[in-house]
Protein backbone atom coordinates (compact mmCIF):
# COMPACT_ATOMS: atom_id res chain seq x y z
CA UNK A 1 0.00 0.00 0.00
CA UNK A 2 1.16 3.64 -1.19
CA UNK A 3 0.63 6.62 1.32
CA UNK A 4 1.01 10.41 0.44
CA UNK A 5 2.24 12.80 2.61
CA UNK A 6 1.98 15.99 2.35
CA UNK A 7 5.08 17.87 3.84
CA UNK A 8 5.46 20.91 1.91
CA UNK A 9 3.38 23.82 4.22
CA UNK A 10 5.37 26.41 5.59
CA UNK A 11 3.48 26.54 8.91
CA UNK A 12 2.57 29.97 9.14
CA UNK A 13 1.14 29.48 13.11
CA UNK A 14 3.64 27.67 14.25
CA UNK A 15 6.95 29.42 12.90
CA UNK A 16 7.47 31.22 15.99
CA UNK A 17 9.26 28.05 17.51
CA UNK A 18 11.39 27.18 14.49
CA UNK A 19 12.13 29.42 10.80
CA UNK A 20 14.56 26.99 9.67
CA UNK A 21 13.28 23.72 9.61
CA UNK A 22 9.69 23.03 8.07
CA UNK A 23 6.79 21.82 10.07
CA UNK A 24 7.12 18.20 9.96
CA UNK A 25 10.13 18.02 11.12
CA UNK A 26 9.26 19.83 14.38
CA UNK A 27 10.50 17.41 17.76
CA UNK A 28 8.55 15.54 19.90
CA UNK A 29 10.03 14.14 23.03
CA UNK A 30 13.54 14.34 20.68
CA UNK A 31 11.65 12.77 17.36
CA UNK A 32 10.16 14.31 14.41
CA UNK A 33 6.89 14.35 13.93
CA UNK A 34 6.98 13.11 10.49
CA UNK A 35 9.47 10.18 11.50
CA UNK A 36 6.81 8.96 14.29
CA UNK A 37 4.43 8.77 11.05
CA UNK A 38 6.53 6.87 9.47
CA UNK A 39 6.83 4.49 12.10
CA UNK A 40 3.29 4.00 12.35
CA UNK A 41 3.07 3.71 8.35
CA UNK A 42 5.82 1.06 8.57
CA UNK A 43 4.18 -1.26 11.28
CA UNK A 44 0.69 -1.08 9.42
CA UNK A 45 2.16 -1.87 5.98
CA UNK A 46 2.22 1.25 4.51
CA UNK A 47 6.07 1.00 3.29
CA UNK A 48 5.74 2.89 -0.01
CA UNK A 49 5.92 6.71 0.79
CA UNK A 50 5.54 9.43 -1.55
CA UNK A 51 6.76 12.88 0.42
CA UNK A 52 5.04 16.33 -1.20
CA UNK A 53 7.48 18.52 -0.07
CA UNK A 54 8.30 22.22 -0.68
CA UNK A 55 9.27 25.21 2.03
CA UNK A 56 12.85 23.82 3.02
CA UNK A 57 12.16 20.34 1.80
CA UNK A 58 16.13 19.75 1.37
CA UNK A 59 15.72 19.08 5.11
CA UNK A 60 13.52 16.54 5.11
CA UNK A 61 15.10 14.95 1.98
CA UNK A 62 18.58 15.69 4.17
CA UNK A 63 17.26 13.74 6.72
CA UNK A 64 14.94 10.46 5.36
CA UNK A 65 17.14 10.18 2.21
CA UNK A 66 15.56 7.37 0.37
CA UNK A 67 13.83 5.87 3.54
CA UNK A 68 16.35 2.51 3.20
CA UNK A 69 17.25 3.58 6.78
CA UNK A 70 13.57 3.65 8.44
CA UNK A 71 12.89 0.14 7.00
CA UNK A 72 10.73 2.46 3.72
CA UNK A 73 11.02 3.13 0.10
CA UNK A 74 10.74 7.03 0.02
CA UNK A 75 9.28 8.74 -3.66
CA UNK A 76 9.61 12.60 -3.30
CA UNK A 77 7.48 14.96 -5.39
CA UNK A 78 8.86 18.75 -4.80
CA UNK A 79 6.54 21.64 -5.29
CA UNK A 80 8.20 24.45 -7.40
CA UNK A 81 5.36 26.86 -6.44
CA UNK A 82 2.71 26.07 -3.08
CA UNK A 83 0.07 23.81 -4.61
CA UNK A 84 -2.25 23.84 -1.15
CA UNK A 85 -3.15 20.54 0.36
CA UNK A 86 -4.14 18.91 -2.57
CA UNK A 87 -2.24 20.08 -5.85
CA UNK A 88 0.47 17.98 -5.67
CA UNK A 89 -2.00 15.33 -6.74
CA UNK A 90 -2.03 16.20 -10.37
CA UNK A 91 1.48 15.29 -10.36
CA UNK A 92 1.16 11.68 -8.98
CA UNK A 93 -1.21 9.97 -11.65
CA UNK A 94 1.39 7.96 -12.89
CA UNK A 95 2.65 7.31 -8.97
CA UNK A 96 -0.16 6.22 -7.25
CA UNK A 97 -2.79 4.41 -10.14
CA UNK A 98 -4.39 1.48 -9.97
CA UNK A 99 -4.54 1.25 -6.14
CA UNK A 100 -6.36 2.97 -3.36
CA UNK A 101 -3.97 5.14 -0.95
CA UNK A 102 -3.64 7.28 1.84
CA UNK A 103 -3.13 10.64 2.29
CA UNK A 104 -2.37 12.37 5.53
CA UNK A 105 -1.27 15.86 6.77
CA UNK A 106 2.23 15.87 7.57
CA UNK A 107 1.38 17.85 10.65
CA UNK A 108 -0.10 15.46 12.47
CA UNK A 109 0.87 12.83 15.64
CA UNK A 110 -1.36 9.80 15.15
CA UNK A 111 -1.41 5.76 16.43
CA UNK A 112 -4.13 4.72 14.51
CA UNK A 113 -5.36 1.06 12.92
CA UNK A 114 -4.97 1.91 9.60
CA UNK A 115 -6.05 -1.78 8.27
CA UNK A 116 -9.07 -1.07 10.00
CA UNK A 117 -9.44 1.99 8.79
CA UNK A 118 -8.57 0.69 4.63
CA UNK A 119 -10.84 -2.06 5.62
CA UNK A 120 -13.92 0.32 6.34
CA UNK A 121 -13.13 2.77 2.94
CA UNK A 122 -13.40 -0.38 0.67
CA UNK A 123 -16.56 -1.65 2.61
CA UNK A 124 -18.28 1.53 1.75
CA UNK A 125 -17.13 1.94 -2.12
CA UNK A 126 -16.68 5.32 -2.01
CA UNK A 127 -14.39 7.53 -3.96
CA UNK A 128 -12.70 8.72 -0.38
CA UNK A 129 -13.23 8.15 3.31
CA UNK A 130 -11.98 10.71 5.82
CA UNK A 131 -11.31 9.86 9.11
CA UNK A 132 -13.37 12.24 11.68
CA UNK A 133 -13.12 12.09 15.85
CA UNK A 134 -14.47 14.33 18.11
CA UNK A 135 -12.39 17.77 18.67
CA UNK A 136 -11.45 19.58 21.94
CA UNK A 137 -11.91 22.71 18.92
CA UNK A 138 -15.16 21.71 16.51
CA UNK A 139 -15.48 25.68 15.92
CA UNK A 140 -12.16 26.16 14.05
CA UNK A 141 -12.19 22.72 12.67
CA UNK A 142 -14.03 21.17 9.76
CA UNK A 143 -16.87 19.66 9.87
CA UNK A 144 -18.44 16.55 8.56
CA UNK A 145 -22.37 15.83 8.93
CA UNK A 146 -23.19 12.22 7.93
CA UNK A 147 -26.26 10.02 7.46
CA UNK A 148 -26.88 6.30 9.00
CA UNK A 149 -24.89 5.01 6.17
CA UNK A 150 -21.86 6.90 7.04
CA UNK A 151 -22.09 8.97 4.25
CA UNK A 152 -21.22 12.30 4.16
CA UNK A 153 -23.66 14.68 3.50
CA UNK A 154 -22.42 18.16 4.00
CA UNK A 155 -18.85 18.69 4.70
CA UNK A 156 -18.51 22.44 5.78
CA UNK A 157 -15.54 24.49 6.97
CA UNK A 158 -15.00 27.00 9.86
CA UNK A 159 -15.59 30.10 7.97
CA UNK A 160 -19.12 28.52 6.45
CA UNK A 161 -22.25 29.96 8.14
CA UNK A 162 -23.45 26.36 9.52
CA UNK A 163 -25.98 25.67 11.87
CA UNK A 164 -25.32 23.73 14.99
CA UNK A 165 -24.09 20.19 14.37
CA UNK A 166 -22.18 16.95 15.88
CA UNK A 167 -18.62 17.02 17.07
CA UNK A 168 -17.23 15.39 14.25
CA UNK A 169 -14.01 16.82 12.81
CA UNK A 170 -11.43 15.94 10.10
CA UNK A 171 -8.87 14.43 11.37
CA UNK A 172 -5.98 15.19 8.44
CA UNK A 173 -6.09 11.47 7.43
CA UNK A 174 -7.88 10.12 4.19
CA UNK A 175 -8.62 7.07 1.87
CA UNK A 176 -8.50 7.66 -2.04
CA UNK A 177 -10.01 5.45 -4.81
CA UNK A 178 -7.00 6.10 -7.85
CA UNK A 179 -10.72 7.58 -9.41
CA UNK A 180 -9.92 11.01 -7.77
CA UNK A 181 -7.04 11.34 -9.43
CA UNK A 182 -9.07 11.35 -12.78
CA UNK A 183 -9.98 15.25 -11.56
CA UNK A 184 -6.79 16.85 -11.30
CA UNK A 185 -6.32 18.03 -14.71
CA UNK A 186 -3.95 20.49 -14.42
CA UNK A 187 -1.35 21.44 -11.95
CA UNK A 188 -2.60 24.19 -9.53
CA UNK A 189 -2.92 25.59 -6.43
CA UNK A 190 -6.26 22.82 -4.89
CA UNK A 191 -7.63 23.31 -1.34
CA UNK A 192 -8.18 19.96 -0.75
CA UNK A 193 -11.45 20.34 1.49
CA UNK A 194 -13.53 22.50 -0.52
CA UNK A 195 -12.25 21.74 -3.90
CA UNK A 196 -12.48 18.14 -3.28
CA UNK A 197 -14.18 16.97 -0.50
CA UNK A 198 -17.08 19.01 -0.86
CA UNK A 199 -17.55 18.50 -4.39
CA UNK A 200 -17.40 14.84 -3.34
CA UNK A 201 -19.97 15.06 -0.71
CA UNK A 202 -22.06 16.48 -2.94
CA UNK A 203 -21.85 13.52 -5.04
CA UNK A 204 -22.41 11.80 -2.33
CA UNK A 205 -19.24 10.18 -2.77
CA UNK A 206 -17.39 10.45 0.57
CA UNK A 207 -17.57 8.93 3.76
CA UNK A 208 -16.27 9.42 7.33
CA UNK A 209 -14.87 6.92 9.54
CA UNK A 210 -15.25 8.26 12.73
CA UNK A 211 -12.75 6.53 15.76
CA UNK A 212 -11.88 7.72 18.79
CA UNK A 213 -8.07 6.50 18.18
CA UNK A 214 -5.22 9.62 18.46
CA UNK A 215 -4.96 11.84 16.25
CA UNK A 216 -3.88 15.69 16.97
CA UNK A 217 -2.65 17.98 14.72
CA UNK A 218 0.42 20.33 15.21
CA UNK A 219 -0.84 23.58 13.64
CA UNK A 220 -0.21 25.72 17.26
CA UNK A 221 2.23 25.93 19.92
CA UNK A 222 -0.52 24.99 22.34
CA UNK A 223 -1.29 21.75 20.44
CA UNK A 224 2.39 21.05 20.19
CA UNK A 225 3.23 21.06 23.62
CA UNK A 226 -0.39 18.98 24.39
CA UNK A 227 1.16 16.01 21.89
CA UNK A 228 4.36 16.10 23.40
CA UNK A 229 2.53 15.71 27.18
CA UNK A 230 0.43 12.73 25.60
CA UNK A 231 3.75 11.22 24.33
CA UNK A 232 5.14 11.32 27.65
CA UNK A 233 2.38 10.29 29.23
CA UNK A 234 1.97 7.19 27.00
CA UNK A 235 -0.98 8.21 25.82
CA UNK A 236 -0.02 8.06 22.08
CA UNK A 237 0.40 4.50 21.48
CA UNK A 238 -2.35 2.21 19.19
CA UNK A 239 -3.80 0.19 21.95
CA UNK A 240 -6.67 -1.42 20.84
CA UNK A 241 -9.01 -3.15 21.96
CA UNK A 242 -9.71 -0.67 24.98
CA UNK A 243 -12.12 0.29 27.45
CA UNK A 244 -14.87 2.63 27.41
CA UNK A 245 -16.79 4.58 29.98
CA UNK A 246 -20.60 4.41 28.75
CA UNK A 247 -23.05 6.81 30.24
CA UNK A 248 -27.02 7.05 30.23
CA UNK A 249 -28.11 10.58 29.14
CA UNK A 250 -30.70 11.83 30.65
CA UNK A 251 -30.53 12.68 34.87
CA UNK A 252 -26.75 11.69 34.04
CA UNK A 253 -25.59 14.05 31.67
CA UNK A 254 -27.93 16.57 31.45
CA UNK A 255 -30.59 17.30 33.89
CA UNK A 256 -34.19 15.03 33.89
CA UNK A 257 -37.08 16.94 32.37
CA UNK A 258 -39.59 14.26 31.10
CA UNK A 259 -39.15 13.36 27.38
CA UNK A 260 -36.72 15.73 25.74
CA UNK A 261 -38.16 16.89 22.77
CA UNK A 262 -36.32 20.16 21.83
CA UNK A 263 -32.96 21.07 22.16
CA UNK A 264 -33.60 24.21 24.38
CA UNK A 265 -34.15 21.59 27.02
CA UNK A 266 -30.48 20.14 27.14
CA UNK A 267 -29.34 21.64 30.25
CA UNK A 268 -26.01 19.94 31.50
CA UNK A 269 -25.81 18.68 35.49
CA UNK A 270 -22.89 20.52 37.91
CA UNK A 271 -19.33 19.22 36.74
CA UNK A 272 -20.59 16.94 33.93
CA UNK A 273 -18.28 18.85 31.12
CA UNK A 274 -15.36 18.85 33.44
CA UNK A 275 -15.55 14.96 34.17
CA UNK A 276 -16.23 14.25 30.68
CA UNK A 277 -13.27 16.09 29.83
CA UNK A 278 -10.82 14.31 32.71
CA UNK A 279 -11.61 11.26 30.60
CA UNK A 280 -10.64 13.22 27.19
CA UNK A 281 -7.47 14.07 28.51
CA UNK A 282 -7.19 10.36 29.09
CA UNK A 283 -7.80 9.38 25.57
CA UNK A 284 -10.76 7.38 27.16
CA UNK A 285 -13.64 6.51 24.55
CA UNK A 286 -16.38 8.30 26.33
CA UNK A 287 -20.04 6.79 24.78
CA UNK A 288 -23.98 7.83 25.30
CA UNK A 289 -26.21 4.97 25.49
CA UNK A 290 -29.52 6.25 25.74
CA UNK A 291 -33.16 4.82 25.03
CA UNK A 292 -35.31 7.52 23.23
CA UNK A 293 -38.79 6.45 22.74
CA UNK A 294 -40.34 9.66 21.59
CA UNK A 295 -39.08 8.52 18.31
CA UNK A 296 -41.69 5.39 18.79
CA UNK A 297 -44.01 7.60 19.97
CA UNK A 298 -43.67 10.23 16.86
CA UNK A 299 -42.91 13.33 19.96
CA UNK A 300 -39.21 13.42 17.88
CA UNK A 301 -38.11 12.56 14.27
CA UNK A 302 -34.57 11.46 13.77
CA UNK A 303 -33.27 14.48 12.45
CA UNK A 304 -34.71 16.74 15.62
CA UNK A 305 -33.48 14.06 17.96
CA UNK A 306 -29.50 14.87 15.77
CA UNK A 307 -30.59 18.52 16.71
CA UNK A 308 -30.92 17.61 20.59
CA UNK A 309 -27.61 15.78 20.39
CA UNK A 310 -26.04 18.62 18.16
CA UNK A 311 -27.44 20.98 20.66
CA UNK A 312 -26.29 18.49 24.04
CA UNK A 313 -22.45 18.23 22.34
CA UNK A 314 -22.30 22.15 22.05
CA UNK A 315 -22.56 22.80 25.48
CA UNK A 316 -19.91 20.29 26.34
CA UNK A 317 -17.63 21.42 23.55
CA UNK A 318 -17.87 25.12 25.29
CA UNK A 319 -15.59 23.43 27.83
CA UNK A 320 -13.47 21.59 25.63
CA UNK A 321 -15.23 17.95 26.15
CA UNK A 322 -17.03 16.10 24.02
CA UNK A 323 -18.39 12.61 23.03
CA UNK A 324 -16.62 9.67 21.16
CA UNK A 325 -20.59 8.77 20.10
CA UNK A 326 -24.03 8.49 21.10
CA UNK A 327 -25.92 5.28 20.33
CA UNK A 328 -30.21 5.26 20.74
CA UNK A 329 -32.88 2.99 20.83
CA UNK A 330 -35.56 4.38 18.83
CA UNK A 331 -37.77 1.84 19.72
CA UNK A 332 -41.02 1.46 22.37
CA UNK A 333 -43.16 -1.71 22.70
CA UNK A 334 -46.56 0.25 23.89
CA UNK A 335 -48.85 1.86 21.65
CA UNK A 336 -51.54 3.74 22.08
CA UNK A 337 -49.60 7.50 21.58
CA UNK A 338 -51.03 9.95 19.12
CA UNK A 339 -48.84 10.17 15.92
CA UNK A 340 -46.71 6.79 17.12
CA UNK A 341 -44.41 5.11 14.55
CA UNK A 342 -45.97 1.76 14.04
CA UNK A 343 -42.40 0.25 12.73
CA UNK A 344 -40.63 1.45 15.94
CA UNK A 345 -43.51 -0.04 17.74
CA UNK A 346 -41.83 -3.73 18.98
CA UNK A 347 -39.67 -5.33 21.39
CA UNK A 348 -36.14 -4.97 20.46
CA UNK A 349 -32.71 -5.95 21.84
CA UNK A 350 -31.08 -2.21 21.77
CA UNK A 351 -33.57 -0.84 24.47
CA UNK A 352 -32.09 -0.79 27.87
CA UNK A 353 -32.03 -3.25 29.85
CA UNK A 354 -31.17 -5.39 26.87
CA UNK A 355 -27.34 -4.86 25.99
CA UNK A 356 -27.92 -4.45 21.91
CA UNK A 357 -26.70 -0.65 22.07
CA UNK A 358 -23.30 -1.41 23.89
CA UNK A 359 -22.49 -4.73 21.72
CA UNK A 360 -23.23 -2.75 18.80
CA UNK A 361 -20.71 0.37 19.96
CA UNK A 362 -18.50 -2.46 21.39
CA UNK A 363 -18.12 -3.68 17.98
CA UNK A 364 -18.06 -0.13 15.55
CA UNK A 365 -14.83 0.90 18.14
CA UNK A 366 -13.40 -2.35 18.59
CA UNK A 367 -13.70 -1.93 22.96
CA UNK A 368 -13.04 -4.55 25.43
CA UNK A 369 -16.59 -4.52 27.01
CA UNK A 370 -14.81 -6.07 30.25
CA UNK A 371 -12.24 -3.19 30.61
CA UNK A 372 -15.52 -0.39 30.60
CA UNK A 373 -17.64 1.20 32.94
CA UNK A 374 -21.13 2.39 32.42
CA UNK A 375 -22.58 5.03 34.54
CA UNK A 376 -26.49 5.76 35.04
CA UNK A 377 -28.85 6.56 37.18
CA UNK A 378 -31.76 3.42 36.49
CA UNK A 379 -31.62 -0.04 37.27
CA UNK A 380 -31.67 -0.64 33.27
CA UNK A 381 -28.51 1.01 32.74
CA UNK A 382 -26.61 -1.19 35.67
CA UNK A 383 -28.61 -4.41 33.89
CA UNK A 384 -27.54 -3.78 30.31
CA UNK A 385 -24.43 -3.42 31.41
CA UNK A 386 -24.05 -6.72 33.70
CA UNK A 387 -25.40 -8.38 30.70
CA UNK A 388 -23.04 -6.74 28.21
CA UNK A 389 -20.38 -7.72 30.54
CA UNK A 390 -19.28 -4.14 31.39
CA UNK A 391 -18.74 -3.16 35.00
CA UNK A 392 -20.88 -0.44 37.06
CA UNK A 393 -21.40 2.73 38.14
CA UNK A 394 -24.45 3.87 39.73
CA UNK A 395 -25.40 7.44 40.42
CA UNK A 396 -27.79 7.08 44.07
CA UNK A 397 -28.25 3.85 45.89
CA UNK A 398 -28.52 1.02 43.56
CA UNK A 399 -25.92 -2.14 43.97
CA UNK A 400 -22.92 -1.63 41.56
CA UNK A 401 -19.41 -2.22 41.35
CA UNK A 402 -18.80 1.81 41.89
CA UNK A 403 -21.11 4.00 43.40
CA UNK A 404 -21.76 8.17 43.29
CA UNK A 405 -23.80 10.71 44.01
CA UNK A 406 -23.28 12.47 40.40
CA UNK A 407 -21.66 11.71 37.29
CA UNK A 408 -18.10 13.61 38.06
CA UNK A 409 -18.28 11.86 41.31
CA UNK A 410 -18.76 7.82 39.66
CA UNK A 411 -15.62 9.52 36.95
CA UNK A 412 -13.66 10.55 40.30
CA UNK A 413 -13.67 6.86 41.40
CA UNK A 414 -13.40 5.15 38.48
CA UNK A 415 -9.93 7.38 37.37
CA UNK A 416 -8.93 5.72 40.85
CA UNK A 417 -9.22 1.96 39.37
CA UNK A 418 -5.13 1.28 37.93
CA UNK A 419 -5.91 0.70 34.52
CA UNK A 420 -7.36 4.27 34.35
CA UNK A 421 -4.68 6.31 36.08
CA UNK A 422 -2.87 8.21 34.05
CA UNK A 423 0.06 11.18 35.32
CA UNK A 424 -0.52 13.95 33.16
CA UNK A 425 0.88 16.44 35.55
């Protein structure tokens, strides 16, 4: 497998720390950050790399020569004039055809399961899959909006008048078809989001593979010295399959009203954002398992229930948390409501106390059900997760393997189990 790297920004935020070496080659912990992607390109197969380089690319080629010495074969493609993140494409037709590849910012410190990842973009048949995760930063970040199927239906950027959505951000990494390369006609300057992407999502082309796996790009000084804590910390490292902490929604996250059925009711409990975000800075998959029967009962449709969520992440993403994912049970075996949804009308295994919901997220992030905690406040929650095999936490009095009198207070003890400590001081 071929990946593309592009390497040839001058790093216009970041030059304050370094004018004479390009971005890439920025240190972390004593490394490169393009050398750590190589390493992770090397141990997932990846060992034909094609560098896009430009602004002082005579260091990186100084450094990697032909890639002999970090176990890779090493193509380089220099830019005579900036091409943006995506014109040095028209120049690789010949390079990269007949195979699908990856392309990645060379910016970025990831430990990610890229045969997962391959495996997904060929699954879906699409012309490119991006990956998305949840951002500490959704407002300067772009955004992907996406439909059951995973498809991506509007892919809009920070300076886009968009209404409020899910945290669901592009990552910097991305799986081509060789058909893109059928649209680069001639070499010039191609923002690779809007000229590409978009177009593509339009098309209905492109698809996002969302994972809560590490990714974080170096564009600041801030974010630079955040990766270099995470490295430090250990935090970095693909380990997979890991645990989760699952959490009810509402009376848990955000207080109990009845049946939410607008988003101006999201209100978040005391400290709920700040737990959340302990477990962020943990690299912890954080997941919402929630039953929702006012979809049953025709009080919500889907895409008002996406506006409640949209509405519940945008609170949390005011204090730089947010959610790995948020999996519902639309279903509701009574009838007898005005305007019910006979189809969603039935007994199902995804309502709570059945464990459908966490299987199913157990499965899409590849967790270790044993290693995770789910916290609620209903004997349902503690019951789908016995039977999922996940461990407790209850918020009040019921039995449970941990138990709190909030949320942050269940996330205080369970950071106190060993496999969750982690110094990030």
């Amino acid at each position: 497998m071929r990946a593309v790297i592009m390497a040839g920004g001058k790093g216009t935020r970041i030059a304050s720390l370094a004018r004479d070496i390009p971005k890439p080659m920025l240190p972390l912990c004593g490394k490169p950050v393009l050398e750590r992607q190589i390493e992770v390109l090397r141990r997932e197969g990846f060992l034909d790399i094609v560098l896009v380089v430009g602004h002082l690319g005579g260091v990186i080629k100084n450094y990697f020569g032909d890639g002999t010495a970090f176990g890779v074969r090493i193509t380089y493609i220099e830019e005579t004039e900036p091409l943006g993140t995506a014109g040095a494409l028209a120049l690789l037709g010949d390079v990269l055809k007949g195979d699908d590849f990856l392309l990645l910012n060379g910016d970025i410190l990831f430990d990610v399961d890229l045969k997962r990842f391959l495996a997904f973009h060929r699954e879906k048949r699409g012309i490119a899959t991006v990956f998305t995760h949840p951002s500490t930063h959704p407002a300067d970040s772009v955004i992907a909006e996406t439909d059951k199927n995973d498809c991506v239906t509007a892919f809009l950027a920070p300076d886009t008048a968009r209404r409020a959505s899910r945290n669901r951000t592009n990552a910097g990494l991305h799986f081509f078809s060789p058909a893109v390369l059928s649209r680069f006609k001639t070499v010039k300057k191609t923002d690779l989001d809007r000229e590409v992407l978009v177009p593509l999502a339009a098309e209905r082309a492109l698809f996002a593979y969302n994972s809560p796996e590490y990714v974080k790009d170096m564009g600041t000084p801030q974010r630079l010295k955040e990766a270099e804590r995470d490295l430090a910390a250990g935090l970095v490292a693909h380990r997979a399959p890991c645990g989760a902490i699952f959490l009810d929604r509402d009376g848990t996250i955000n207080r109990h009203v009845g049946f939410v059925t607008s988003p101006d009711q999201i209100e978040l409990l005391p400290g709920v954002a700040a737990a959340i975000k302990q477990l962020n800075d943990r690299h912890i998959p954080v997941i919402v398992i929630t039953n929702q029967p006012v979809l049953a009962r025709g009080e919500v449709t889907e895409a008002g229930l996406e506006d409640i969520h949209a509405r519940l992440e945008a609170l949390l993403a005011e204090d730089g948390a947010y959610l790995t994912d948020i999996f519902y049970c639309p279903h509701h075996p009574d009838s007898g409501f005005a305007g019910e949804v006979p189809a969603l009308k039935r007994i199902c295994n995804c309502r709570k106390p059945a464990p459908g919901l966490l299987l199913t997220a157990a499965k899409r992030y590849d967790l270790d059900l044993s290693r995770s905690f789910m916290i609620g406040d209903s004997e349902s929650d503690m019951i789908a997760a016995r039977r999922a095999g996940c461990r407790t936490a209850a918020i009040g009095g019921m039995q449970a393997d941990i138990t709190g009198s909030s949320l942050p207070d269940c996330v205080s003890k369970i950071l106190k189990v060993e496999e969750y400590r982690h110094d990030l001081s």
